[in-house]
C-alpha atoms as a PDB file:
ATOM      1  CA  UNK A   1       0.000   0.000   0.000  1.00  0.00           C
ATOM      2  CA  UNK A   2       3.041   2.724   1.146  1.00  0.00           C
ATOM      3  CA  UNK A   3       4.022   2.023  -2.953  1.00  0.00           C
ATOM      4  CA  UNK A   4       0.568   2.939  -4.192  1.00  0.00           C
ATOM      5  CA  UNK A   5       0.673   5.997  -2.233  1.00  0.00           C
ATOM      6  CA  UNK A   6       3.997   6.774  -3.099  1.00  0.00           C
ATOM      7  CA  UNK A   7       3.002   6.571  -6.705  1.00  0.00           C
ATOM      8  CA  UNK A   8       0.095   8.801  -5.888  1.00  0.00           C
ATOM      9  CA  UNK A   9       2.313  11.472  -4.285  1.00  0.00           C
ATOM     10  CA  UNK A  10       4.882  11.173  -7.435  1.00  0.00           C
ATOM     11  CA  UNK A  11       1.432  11.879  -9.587  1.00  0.00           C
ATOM     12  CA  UNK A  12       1.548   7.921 -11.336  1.00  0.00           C
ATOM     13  CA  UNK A  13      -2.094   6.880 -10.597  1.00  0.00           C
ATOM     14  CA  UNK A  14      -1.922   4.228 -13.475  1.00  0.00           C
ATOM     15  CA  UNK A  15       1.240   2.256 -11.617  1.00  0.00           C
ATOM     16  CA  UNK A  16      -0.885   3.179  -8.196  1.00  0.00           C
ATOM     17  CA  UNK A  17      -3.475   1.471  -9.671  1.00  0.00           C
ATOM     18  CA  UNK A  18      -1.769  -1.716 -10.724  1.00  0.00           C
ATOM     19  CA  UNK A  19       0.017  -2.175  -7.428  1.00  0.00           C
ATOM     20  CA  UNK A  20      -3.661  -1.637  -6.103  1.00  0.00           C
ATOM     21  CA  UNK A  21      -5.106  -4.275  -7.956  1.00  0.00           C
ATOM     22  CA  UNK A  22      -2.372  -6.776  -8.020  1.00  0.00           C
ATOM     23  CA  UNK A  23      -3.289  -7.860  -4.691  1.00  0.00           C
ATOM     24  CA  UNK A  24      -6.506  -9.702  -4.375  1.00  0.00           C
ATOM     25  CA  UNK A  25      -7.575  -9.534  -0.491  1.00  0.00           C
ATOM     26  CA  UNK A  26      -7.054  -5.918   0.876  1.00  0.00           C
ATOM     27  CA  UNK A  27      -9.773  -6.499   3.675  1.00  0.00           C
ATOM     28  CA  UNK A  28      -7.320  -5.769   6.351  1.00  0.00           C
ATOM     29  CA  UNK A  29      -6.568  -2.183   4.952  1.00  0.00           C
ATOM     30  CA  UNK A  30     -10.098  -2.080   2.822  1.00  0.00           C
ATOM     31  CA  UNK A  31     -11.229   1.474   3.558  1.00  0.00           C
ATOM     32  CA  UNK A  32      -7.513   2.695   2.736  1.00  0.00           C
ATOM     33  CA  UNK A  33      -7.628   0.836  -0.558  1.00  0.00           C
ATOM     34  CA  UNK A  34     -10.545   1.861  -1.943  1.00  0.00           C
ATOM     35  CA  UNK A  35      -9.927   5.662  -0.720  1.00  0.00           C
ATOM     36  CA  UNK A  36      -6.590   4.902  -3.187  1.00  0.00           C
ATOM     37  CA  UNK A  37      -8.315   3.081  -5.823  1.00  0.00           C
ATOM     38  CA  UNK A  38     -10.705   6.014  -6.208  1.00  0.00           C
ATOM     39  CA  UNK A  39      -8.125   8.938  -5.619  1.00  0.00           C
ATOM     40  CA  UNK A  40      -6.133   6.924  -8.656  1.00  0.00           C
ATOM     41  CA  UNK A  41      -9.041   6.877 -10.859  1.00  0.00           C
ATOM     42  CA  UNK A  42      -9.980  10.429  -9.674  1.00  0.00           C
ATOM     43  CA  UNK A  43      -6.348  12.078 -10.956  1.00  0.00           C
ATOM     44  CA  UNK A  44      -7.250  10.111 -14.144  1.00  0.00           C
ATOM     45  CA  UNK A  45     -10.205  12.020 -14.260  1.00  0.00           C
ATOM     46  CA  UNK A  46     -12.444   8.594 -14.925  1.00  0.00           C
ATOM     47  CA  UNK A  47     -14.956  10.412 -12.200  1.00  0.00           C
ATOM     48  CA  UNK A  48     -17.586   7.083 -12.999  1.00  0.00           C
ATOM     49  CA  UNK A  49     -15.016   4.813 -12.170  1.00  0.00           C
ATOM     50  CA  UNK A  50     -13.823   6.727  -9.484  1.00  0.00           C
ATOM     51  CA  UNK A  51     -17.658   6.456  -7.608  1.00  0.00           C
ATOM     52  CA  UNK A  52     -17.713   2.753  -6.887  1.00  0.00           C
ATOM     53  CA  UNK A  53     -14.573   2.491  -4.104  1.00  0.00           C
ATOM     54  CA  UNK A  54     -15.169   5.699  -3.270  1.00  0.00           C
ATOM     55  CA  UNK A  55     -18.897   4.909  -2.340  1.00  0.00           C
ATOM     56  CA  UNK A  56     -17.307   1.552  -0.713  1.00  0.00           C
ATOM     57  CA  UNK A  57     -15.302   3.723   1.506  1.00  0.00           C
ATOM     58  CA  UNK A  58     -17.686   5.880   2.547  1.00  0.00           C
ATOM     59  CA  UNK A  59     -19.301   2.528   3.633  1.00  0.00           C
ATOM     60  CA  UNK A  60     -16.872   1.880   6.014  1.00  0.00           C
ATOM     61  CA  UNK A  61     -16.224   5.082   7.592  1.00  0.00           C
ATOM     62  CA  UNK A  62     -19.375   7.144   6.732  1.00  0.00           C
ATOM     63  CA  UNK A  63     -18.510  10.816   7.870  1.00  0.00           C
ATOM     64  CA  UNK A  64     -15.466  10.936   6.778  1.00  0.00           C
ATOM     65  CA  UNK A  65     -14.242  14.140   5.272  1.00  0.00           C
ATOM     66  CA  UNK A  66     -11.540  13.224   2.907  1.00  0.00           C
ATOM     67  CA  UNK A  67     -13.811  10.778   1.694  1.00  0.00           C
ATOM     68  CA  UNK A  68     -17.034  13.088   1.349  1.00  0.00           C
ATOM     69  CA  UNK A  69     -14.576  15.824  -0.709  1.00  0.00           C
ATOM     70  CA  UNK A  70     -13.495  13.148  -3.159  1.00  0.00           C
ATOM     71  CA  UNK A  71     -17.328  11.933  -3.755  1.00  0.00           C
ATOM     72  CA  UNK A  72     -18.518  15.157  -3.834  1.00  0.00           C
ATOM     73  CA  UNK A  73     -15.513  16.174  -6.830  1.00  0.00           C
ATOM     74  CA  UNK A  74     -16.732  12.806  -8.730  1.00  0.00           C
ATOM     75  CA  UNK A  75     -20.514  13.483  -7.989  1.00  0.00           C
ATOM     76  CA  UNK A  76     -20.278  16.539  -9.510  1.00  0.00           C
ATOM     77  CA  UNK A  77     -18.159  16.073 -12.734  1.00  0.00           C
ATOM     78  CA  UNK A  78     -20.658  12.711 -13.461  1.00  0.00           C
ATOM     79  CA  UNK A  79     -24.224  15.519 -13.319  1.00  0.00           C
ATOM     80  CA  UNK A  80     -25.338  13.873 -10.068  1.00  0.00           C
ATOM     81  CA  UNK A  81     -24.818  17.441  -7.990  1.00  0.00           C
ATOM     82  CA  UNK A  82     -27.560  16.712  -5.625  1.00  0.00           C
ATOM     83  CA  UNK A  83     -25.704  13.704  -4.766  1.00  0.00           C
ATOM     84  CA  UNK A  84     -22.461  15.732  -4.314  1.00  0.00           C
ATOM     85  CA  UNK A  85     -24.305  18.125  -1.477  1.00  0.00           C
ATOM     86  CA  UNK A  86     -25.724  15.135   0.134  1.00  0.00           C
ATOM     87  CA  UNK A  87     -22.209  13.597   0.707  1.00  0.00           C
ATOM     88  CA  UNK A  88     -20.933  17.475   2.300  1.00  0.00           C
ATOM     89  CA  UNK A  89     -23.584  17.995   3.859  1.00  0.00           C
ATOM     90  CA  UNK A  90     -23.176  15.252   5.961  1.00  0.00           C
ATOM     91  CA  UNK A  91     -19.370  15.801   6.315  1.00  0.00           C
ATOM     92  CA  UNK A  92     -20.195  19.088   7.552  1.00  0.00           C
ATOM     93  CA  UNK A  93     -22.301  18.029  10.407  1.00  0.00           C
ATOM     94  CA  UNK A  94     -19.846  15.584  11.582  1.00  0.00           C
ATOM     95  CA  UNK A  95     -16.652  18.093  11.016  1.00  0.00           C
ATOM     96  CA  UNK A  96     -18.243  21.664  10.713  1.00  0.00           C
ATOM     97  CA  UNK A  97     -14.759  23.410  11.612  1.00  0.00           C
ATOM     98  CA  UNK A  98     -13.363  22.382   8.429  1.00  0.00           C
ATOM     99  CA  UNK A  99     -13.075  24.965   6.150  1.00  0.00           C
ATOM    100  CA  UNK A 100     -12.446  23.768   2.961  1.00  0.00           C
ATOM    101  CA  UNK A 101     -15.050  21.096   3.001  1.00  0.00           C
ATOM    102  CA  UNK A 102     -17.842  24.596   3.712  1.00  0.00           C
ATOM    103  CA  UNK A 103     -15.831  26.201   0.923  1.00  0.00           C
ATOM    104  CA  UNK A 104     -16.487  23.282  -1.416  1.00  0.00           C
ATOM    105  CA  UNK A 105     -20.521  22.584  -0.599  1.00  0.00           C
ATOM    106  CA  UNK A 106     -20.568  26.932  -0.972  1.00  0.00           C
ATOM    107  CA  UNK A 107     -19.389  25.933  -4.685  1.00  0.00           C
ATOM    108  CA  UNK A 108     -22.268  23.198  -4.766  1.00  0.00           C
ATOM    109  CA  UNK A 109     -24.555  25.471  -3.781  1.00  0.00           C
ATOM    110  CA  UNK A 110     -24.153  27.580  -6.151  1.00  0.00           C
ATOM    111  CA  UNK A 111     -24.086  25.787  -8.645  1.00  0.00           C
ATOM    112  CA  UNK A 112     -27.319  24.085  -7.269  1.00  0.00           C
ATOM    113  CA  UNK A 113     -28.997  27.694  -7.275  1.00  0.00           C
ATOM    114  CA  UNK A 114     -29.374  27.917  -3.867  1.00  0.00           C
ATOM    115  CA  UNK A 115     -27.597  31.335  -3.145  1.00  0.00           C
ATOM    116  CA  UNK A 116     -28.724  31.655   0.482  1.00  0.00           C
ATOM    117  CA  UNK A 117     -26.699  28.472   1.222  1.00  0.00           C
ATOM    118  CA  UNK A 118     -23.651  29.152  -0.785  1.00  0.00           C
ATOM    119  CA  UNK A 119     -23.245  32.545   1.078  1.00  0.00           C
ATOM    120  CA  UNK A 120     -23.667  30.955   4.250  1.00  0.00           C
ATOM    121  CA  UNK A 121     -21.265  28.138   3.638  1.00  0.00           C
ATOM    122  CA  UNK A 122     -18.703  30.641   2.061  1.00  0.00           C
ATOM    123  CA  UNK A 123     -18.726  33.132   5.076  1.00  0.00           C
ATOM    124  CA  UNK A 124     -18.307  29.740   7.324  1.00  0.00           C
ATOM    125  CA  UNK A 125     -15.298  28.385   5.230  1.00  0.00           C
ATOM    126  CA  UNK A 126     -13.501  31.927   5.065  1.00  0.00           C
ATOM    127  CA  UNK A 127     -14.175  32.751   8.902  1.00  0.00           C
ATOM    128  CA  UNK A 128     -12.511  29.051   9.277  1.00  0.00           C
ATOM    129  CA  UNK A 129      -9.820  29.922   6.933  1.00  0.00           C
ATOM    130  CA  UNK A 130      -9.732  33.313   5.559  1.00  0.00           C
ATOM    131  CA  UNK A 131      -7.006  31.820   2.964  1.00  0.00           C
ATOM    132  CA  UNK A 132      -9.720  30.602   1.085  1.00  0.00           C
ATOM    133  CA  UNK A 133     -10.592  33.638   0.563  1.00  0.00           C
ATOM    134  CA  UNK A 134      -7.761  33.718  -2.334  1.00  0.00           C
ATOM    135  CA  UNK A 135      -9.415  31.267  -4.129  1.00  0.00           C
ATOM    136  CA  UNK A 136     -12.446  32.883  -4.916  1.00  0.00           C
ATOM    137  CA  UNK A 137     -11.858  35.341  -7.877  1.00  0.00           C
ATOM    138  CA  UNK A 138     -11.126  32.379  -9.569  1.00  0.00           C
ATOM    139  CA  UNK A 139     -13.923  29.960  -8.922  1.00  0.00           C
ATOM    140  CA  UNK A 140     -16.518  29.766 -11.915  1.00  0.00           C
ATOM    141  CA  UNK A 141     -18.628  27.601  -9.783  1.00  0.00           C
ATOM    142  CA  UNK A 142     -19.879  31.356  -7.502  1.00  0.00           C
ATOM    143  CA  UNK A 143     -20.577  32.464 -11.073  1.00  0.00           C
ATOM    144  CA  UNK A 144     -24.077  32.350 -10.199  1.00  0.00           C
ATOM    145  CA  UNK A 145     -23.648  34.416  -7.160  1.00  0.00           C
ATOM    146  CA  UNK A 146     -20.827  36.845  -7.959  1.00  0.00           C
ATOM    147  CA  UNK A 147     -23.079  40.104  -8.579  1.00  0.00           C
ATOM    148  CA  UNK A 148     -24.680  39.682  -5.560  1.00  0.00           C
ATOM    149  CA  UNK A 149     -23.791  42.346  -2.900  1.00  0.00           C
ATOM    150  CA  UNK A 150     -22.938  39.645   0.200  1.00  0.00           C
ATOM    151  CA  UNK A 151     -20.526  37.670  -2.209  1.00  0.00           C
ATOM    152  CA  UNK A 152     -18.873  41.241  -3.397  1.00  0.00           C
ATOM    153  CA  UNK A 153     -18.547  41.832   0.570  1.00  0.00           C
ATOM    154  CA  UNK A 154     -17.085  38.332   1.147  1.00  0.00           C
ATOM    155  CA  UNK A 155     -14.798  38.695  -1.424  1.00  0.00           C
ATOM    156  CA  UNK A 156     -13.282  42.621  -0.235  1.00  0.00           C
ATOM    157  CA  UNK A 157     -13.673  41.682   3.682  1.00  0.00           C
ATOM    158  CA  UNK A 158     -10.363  42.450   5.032  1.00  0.00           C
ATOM    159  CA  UNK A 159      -8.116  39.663   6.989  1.00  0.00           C
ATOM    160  CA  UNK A 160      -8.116  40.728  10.832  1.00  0.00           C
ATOM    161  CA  UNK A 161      -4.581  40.656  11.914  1.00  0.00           C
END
């Protein structure tokens, strides 16, 4: 498994993936495997395949946040955004202090229409971590939102010391 991810971190999914799946019975490490097997297939942008161990490991270890972010990326790139919030969403209630995870259902939000909730998640993730502030400009998911008055606030808010 320490090769796979090592193959991962050197940005090789495909030889991640055949170290992966040259070994038959991972049931010892199975929710680390299939978190692999789907992060592989994820970098490989093959989002579809990507679902199945990612849906496994979400199984296993249902509120977990790494996990939920790599669904809701697939989810989303495969049309099933609903599906995408639903996997946050319950993230968020187990680990609502992480930032990123707000930032990313703020983008699903938006994208979903609902502009109340994408505010609200957005001025959670930045009061979290005001870093993410920096991505923001750049994100053509807020689109939808950017006009708005509250996102134009969010967006100039000065850092507090």
């Amino acid at each position: 498994m320490d090769e796979a991810v090592g193959y991962l971190m050197l940005e090789m999914p495909t030889h991640a993936l055949e170290i992966l799946r040259s070994k038959v019975d991972w049931s010892p490490k199975q929710f680390e495997a299939c978190v692999l097997i789907g992060e592989a297939l994820r970098s490989l942008d093959r989002f579809r395949d990507a679902l199945q161990p990612l849906e496994k490991a979400a199984a296993l270890r249902p509120n977990d946040p790494g996990v939920a972010m790599a669904l809701g990326w697939c989810y989303k790139r495969t049309n099933r955004l609903a599906q995408a919030i639903d996997a946050l969403e319950r993230a968020r209630r187990a680990f609502p202090e992480y930032g990123l995870l707000r930032y990313n259902l703020a983008c699903y939000w938006s994208l979903a229409g609902n502009l109340t909730k994408a505010l609200k998640e957005l001025s959670a993730a930045i009061a979290l971590e005001p870093s993410l502030r920096d991505l923001i400009r750049e994100e053509a998911d807020f689109d939808h939102i950017r006009e708005l008055p509250e996102f134009r606030k969010l967006i100039v808010a000065k850092r507090l010391p």
